[in-house]
N, C-alpha and C. Protein backbone atom coordinates (compact mmCIF):
# COMPACT_ATOMS: atom_id res chain seq x y z
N UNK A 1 108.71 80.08 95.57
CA UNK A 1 108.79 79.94 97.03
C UNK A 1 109.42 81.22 97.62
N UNK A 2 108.55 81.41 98.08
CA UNK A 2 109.43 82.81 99.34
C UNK A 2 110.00 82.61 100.37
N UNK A 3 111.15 82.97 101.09
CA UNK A 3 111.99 82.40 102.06
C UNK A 3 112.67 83.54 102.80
N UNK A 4 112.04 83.51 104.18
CA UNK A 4 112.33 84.69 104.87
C UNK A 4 113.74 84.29 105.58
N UNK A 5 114.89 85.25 105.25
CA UNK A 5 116.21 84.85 105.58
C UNK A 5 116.41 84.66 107.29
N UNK A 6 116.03 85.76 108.22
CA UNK A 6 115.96 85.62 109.54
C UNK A 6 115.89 84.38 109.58
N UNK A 7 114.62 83.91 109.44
CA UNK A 7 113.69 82.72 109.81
C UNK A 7 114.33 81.25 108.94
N UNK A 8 115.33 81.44 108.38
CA UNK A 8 115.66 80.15 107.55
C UNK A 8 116.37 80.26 108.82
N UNK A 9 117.59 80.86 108.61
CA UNK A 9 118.38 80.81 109.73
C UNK A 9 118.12 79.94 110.90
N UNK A 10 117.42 79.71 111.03
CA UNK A 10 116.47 79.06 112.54
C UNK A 10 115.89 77.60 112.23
N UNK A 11 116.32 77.40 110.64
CA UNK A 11 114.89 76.33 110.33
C UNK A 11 116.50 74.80 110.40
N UNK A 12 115.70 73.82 110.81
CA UNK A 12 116.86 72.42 110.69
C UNK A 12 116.92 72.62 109.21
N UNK A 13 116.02 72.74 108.56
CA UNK A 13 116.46 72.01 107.04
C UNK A 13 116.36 73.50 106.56
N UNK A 14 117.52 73.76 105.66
CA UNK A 14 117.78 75.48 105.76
C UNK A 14 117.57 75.30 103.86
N UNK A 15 116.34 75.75 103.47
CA UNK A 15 116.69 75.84 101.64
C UNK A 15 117.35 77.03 101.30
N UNK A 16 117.87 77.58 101.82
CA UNK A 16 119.39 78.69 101.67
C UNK A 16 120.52 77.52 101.58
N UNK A 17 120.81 76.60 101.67
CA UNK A 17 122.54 75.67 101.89
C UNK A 17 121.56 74.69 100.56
N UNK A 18 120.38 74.35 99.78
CA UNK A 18 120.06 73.16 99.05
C UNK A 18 120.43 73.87 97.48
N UNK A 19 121.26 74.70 97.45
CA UNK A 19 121.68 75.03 96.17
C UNK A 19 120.82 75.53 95.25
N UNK A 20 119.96 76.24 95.98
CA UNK A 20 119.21 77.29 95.06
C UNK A 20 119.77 78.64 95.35
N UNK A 21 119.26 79.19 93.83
CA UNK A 21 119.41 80.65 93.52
C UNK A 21 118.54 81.62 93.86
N UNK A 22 119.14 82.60 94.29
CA UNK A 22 118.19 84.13 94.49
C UNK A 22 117.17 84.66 93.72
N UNK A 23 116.63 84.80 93.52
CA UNK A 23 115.57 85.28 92.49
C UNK A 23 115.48 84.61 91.27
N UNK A 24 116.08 83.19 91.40
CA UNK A 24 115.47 82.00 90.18
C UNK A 24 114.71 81.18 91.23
N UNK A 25 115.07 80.71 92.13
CA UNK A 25 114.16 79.96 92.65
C UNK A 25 113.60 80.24 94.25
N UNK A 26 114.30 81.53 94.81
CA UNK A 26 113.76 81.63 96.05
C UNK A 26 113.79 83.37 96.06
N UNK A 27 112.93 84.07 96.49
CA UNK A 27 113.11 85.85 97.00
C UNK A 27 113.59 85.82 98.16
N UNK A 28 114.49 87.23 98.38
CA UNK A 28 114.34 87.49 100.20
C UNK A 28 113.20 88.54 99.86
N UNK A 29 112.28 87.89 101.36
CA UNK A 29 111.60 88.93 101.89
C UNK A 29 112.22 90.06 102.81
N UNK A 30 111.57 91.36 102.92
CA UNK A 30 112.47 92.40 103.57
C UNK A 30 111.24 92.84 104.31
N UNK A 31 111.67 93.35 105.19
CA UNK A 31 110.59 93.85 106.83
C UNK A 31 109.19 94.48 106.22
N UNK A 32 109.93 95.63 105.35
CA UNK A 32 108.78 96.60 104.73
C UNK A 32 107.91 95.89 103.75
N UNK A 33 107.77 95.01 103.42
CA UNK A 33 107.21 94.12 102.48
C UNK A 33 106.37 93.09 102.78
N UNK A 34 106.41 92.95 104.14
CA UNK A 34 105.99 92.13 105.04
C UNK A 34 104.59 92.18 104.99
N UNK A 35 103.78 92.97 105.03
CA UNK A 35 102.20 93.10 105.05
C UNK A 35 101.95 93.62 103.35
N UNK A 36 102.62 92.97 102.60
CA UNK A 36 102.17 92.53 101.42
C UNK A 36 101.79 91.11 101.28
């Protein structure tokens, strides 16, 4: 699952606070990466 940090920020149900890990179970996406 990919999880754009801005945009969690914003979301009611935030899977950043459900106790997952960084690069085991979620990436940040970064601006420049974006139109990949």
């Amino acid at each position: 699952r990919f999880v754009d940090a801005a945009f969690a920020r914003q979301c009611t149900r935030n899977p950043l606070r459900r106790g997952q890990v960084e690069g085991r179970d979620y990436h940040l996406l970064h601006p420049e990466d974006a139109h990949q």
